[in-house]
N, C-alpha and C. Protein backbone atom coordinates (compact mmCIF):
# COMPACT_ATOMS: atom_id res chain seq x y z
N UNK A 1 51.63 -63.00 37.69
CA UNK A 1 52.85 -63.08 36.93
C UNK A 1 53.83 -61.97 37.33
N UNK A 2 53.63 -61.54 38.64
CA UNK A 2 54.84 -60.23 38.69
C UNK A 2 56.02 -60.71 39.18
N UNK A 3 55.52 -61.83 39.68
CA UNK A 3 57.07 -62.71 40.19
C UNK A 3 58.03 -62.82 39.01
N UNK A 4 57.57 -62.32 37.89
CA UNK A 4 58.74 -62.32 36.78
C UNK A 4 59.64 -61.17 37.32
N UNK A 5 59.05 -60.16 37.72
CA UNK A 5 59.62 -59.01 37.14
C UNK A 5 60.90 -58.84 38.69
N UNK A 6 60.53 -60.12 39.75
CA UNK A 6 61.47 -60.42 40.59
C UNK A 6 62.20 -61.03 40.41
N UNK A 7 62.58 -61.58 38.60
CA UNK A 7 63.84 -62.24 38.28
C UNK A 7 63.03 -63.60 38.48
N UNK A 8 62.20 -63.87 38.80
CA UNK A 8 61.79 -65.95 39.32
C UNK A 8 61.46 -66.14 38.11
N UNK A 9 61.79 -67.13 37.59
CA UNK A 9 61.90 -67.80 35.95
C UNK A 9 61.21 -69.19 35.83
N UNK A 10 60.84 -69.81 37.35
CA UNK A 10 60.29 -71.15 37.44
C UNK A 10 59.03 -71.42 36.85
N UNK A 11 58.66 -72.62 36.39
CA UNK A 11 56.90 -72.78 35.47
C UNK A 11 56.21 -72.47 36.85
N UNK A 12 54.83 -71.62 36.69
CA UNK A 12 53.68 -71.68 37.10
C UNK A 12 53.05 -73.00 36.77
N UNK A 13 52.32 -73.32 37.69
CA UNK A 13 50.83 -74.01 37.62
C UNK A 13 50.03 -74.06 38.33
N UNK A 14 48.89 -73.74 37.20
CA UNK A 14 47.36 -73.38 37.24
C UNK A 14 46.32 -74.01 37.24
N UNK A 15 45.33 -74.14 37.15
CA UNK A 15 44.31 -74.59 37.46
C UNK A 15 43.20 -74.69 35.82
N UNK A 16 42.50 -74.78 35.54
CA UNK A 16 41.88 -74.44 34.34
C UNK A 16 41.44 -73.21 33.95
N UNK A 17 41.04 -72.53 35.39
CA UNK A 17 40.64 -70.72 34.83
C UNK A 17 42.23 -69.97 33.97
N UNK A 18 43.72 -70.73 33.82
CA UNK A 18 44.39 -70.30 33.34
C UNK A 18 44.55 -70.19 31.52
N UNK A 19 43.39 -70.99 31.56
CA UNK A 19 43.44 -71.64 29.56
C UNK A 19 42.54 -70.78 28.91
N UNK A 20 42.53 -69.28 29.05
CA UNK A 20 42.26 -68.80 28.65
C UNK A 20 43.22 -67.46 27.36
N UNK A 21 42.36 -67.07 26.57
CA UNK A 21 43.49 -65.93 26.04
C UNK A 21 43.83 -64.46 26.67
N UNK A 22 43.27 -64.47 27.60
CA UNK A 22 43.01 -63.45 28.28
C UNK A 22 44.48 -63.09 29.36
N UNK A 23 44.73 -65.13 29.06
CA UNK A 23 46.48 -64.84 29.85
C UNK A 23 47.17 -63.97 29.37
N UNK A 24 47.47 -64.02 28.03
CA UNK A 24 48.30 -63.72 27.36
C UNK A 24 47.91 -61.45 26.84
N UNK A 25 47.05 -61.38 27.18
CA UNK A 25 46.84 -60.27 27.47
C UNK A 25 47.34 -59.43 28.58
N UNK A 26 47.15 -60.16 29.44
CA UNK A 26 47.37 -59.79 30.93
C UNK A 26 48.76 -59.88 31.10
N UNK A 27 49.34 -60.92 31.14
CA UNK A 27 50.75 -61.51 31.72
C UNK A 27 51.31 -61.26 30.66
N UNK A 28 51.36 -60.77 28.92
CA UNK A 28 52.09 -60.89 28.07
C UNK A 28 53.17 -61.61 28.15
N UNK A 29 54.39 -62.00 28.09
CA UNK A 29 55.35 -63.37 27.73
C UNK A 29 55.60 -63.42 29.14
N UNK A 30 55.83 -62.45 29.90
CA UNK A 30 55.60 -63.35 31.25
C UNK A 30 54.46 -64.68 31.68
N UNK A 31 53.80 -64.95 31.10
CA UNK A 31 52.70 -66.29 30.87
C UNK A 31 53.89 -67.47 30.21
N UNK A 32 54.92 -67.08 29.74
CA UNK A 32 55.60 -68.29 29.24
C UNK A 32 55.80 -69.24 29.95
N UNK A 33 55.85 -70.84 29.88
CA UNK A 33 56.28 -71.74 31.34
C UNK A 33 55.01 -71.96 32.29
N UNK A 34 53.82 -71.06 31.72
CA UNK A 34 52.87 -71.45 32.85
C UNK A 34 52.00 -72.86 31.95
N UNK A 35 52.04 -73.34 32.99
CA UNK A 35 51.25 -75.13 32.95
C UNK A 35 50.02 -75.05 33.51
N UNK A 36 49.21 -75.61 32.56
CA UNK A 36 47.24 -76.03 33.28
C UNK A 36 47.07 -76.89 32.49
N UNK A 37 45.89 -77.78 33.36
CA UNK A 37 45.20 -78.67 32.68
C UNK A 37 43.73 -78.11 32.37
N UNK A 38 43.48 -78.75 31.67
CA UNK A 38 42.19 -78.25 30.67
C UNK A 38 41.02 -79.42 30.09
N UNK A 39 40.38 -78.88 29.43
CA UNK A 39 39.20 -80.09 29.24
C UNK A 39 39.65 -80.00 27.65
N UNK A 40 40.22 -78.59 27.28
CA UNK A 40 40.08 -78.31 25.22
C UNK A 40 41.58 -77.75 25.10
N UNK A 41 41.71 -77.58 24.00
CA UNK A 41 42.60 -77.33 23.32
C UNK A 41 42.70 -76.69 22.13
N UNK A 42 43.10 -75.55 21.86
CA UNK A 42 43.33 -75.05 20.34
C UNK A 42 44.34 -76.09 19.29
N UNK A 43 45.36 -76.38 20.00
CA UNK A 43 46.10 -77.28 19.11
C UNK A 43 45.50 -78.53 19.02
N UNK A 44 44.35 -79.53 19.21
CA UNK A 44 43.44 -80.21 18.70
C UNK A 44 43.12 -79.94 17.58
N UNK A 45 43.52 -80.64 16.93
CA UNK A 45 43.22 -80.36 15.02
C UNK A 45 42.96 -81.63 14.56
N UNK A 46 41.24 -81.92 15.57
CA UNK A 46 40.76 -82.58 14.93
C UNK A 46 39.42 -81.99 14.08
N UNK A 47 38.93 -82.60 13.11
CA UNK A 47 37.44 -82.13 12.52
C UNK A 47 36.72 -81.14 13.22
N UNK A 48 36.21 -81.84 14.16
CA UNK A 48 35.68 -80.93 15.31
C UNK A 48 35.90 -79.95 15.94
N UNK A 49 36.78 -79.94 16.29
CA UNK A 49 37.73 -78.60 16.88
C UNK A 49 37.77 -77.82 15.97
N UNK A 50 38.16 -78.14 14.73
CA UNK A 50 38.66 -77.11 13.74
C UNK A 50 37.46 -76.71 13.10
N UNK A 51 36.07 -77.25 13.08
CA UNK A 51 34.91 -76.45 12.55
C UNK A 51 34.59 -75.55 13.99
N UNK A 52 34.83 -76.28 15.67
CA UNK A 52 34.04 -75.29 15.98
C UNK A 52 35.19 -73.71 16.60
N UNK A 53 35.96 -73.86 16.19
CA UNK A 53 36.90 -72.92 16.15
C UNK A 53 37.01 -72.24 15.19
N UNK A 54 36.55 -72.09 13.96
CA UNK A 54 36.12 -71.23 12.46
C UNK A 54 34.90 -70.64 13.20
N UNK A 55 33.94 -71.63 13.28
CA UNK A 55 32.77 -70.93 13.81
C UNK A 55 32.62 -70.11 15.22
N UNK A 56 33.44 -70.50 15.67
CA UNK A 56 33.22 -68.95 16.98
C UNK A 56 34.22 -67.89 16.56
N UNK A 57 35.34 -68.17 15.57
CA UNK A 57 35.82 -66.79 15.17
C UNK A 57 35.48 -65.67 13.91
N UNK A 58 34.36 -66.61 13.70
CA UNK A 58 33.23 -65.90 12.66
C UNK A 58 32.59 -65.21 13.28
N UNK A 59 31.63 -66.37 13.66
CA UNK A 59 30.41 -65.55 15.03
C UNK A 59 31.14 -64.11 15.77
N UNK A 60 32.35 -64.62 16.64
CA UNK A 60 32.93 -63.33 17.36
C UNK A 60 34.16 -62.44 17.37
N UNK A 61 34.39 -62.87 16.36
CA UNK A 61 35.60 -62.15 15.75
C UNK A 61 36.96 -62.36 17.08
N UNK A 62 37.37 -63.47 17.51
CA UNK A 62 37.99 -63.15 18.85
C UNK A 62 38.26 -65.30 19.15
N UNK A 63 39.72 -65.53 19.36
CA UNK A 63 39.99 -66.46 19.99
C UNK A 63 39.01 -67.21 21.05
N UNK A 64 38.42 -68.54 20.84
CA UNK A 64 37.68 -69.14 21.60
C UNK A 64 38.37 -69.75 23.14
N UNK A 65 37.54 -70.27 23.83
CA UNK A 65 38.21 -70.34 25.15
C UNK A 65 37.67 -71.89 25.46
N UNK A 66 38.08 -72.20 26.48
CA UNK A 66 38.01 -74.28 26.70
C UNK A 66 36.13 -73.93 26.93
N UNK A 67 35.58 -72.79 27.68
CA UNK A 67 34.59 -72.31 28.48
C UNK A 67 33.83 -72.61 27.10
N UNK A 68 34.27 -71.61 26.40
CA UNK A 68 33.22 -71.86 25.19
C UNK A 68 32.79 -73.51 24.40
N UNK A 69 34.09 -73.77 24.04
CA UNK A 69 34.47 -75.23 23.73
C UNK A 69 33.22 -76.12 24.10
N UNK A 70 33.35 -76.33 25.90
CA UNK A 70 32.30 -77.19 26.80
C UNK A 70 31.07 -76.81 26.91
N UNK A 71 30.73 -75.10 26.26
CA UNK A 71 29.26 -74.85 26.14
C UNK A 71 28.81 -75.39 24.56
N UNK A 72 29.94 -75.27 23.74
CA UNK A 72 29.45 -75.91 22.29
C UNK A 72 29.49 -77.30 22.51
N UNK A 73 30.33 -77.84 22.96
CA UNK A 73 29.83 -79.91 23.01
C UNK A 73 28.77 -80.00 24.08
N UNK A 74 28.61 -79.33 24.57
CA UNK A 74 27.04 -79.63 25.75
C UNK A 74 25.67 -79.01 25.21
N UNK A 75 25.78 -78.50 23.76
CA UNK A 75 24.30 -78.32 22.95
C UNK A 75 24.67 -79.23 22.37
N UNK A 76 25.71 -80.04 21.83
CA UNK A 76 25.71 -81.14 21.17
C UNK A 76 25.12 -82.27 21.90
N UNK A 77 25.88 -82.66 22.89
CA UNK A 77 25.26 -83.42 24.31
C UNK A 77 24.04 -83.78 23.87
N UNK A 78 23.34 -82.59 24.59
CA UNK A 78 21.80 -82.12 24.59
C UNK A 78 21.50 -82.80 23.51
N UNK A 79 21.34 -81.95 22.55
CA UNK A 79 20.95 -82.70 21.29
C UNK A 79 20.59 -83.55 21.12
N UNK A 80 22.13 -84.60 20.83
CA UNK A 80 22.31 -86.01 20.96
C UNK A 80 21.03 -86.87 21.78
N UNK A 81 21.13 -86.58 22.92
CA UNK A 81 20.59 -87.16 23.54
C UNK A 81 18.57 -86.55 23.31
N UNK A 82 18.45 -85.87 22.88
CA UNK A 82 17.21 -85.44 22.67
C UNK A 82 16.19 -86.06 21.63
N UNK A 83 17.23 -86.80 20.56
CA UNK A 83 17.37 -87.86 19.80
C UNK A 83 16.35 -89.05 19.91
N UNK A 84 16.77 -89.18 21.22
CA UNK A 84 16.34 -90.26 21.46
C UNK A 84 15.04 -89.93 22.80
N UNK A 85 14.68 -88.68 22.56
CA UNK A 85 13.42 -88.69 24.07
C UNK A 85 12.42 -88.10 23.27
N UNK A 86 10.99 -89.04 23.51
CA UNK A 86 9.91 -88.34 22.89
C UNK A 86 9.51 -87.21 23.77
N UNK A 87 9.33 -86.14 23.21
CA UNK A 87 8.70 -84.55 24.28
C UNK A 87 7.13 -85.06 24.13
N UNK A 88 6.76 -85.17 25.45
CA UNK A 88 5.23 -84.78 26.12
C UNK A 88 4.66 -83.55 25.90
N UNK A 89 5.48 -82.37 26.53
CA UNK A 89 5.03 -80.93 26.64
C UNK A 89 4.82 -81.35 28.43
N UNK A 90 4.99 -82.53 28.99
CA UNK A 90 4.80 -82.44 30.66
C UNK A 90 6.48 -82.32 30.97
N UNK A 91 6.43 -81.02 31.09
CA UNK A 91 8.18 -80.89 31.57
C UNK A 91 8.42 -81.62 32.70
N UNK A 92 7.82 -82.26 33.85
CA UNK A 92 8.96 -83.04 34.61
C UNK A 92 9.34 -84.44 34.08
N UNK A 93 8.22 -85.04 33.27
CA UNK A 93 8.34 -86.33 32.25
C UNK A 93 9.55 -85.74 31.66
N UNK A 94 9.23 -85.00 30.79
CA UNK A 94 10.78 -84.84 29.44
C UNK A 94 11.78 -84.57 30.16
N UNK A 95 12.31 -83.62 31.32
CA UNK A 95 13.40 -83.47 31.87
C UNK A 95 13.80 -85.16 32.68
N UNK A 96 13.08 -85.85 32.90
CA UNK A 96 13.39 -87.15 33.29
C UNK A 96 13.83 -88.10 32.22
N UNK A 97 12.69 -88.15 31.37
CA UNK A 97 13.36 -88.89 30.04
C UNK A 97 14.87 -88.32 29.24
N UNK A 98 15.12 -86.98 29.65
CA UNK A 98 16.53 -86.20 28.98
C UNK A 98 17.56 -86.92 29.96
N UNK A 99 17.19 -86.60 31.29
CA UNK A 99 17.90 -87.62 32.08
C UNK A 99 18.42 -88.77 31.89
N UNK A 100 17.55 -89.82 31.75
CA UNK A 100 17.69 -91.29 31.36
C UNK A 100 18.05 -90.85 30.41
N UNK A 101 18.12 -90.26 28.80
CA UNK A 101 19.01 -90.19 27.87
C UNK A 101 20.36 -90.25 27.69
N UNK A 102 20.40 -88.81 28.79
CA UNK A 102 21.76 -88.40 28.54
C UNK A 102 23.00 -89.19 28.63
N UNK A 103 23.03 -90.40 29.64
CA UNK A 103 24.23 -91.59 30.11
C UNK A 103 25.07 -92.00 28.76
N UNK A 104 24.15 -92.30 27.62
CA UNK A 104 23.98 -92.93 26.38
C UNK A 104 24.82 -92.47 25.23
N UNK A 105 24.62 -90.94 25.34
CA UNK A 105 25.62 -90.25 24.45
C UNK A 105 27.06 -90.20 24.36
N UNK A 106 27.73 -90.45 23.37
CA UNK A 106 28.83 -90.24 22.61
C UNK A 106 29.45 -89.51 21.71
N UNK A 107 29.97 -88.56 22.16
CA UNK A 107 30.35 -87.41 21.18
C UNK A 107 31.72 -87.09 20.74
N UNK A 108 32.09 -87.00 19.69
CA UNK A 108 33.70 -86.16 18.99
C UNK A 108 33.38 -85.20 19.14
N UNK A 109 33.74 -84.14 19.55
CA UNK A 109 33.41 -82.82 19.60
C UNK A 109 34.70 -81.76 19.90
N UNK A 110 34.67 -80.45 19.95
CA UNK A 110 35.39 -79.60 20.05
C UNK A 110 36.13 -80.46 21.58
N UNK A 111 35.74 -80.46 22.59
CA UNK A 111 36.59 -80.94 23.74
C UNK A 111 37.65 -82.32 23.65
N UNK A 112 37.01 -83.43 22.21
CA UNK A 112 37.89 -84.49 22.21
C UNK A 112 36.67 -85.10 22.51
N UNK A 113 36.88 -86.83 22.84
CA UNK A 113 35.72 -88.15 22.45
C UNK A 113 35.63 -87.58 24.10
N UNK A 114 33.58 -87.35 23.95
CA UNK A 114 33.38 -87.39 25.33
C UNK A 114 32.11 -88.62 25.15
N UNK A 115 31.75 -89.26 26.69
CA UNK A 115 30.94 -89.65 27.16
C UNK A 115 31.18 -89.87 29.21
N UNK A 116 29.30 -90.52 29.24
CA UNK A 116 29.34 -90.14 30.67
C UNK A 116 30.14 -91.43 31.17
N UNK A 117 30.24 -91.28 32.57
CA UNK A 117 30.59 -93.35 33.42
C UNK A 117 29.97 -92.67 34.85
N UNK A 118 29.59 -94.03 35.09
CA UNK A 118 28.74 -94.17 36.44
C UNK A 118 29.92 -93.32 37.53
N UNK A 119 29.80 -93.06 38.71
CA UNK A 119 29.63 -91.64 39.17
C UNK A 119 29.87 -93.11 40.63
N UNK A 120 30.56 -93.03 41.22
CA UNK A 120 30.55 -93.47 42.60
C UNK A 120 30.38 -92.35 43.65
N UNK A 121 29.57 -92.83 45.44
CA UNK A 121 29.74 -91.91 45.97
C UNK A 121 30.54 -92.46 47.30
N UNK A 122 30.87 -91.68 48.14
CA UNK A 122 31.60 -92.22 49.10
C UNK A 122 31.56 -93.26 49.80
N UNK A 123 30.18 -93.66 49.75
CA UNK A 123 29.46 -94.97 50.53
C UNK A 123 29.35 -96.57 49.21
N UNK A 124 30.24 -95.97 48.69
CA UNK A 124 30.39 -97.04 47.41
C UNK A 124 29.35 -97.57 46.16
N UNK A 125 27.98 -96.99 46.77
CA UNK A 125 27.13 -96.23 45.71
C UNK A 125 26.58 -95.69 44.08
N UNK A 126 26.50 -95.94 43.65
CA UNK A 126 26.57 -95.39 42.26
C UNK A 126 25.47 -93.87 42.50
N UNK A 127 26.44 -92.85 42.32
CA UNK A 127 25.89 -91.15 42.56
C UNK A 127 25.81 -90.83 41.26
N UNK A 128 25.33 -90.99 40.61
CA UNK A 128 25.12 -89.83 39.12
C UNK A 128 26.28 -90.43 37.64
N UNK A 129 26.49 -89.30 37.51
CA UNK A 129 27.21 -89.84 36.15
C UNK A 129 28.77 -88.00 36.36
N UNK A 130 30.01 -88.87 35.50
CA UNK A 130 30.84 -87.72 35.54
C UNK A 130 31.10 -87.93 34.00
N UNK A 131 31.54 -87.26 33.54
CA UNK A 131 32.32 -86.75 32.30
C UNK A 131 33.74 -87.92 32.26
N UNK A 132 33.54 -88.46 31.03
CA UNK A 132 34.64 -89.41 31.06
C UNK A 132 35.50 -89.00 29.77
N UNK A 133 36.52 -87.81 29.72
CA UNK A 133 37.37 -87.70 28.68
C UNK A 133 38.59 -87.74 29.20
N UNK A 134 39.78 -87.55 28.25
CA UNK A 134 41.49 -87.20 28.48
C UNK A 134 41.56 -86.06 28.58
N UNK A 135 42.44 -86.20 29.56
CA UNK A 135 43.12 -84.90 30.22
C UNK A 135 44.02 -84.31 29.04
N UNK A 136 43.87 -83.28 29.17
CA UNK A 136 44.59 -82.30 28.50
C UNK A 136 45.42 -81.48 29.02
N UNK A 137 46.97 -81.14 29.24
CA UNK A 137 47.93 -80.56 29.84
C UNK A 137 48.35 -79.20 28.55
N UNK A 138 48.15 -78.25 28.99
CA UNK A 138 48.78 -77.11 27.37
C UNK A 138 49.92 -76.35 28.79
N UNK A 139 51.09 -75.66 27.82
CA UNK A 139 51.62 -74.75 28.46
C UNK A 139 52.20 -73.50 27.61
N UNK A 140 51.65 -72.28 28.26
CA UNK A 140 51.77 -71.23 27.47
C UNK A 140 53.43 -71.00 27.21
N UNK A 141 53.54 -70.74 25.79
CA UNK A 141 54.78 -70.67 25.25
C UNK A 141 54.35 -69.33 23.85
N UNK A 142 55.11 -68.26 23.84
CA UNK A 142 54.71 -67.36 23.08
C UNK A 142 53.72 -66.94 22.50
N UNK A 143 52.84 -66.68 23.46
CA UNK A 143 51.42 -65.81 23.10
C UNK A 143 50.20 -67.08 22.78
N UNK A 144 50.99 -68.11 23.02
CA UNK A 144 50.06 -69.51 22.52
C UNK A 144 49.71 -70.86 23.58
N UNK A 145 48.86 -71.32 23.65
CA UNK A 145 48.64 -72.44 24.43
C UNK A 145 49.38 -73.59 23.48
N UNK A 146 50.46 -74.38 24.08
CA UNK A 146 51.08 -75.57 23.24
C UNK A 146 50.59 -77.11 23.65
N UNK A 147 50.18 -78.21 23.38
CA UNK A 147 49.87 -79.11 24.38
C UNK A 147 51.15 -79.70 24.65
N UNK A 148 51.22 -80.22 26.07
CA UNK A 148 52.35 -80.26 27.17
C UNK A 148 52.32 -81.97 26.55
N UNK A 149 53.52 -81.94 25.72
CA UNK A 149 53.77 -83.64 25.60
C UNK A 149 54.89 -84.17 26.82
């Protein structure tokens, strides 16, 4: 952000390591105008979001981050999907059966409605599974992430 202080006034854009609060520490209002896409959102005020955003500023006294966000809906994930796998105690069985679980799950969660979709690979293939949610665009505007309508 020192290109401010060269008078350049144009939006930045970033990448996701920018959706953090840590911008706004660093770059103070010089961060204004900067654009990223993201997986979460503070201005999400849905159920979800808004319990797990009480609860990490309980737990840590300190603004949550998208990072945190995707580690709290991926014990949910987990979970979810754990639901449905009987444990052996033969860990390569249960990590296989968590496997075959996991496709299945559907979650509201702090990130917004996630689930998986089949995963193509270059050879036209079905490779794995990706993360199937909406994109999220925020752009920092006074000390705050806003979502970019």
């Amino acid at each position: 952000m020192q290109t401010r202080t060269l008078g350049m006034k144009q939006p930045f854009i970033g990448g996701n390591g920018f959706n953090s609060p840590k911008l706004f520490e660093i770059a103070k209002d010089a961060a204004d105008n900067t654009i990223m896409g993201s997986p979460w959102s503070s201005e999400n005020m849905t159920s979800a979001n808004k319990a797990f955003i009480a609860a990490y500023k309980t737990k840590f006294n300190a603004e949550p981050d998208q990072f945190a966000a995707q580690a709290y809906d991926a014990i949910y994930i987990v979970a979810d999907a754990l639901k449905n796998v009987k444990l052996t105690g033969a860990l390569d069985k249960d990590r296989l059966a968590l496997a075959e679980a996991l496709p299945a799950v559907k979650l509201n969660g702090a990130t917004g409605a996630f689930s998986f979709r089949r995963a193509t690979g270059k050879d036209g293939k079905p490779a794995g599974y990706d993360a199937d949610q909406d994109a999220i665009v925020n752009i920092a505007k006074g000390g705050k992430f806003v979502l970019l309508k």
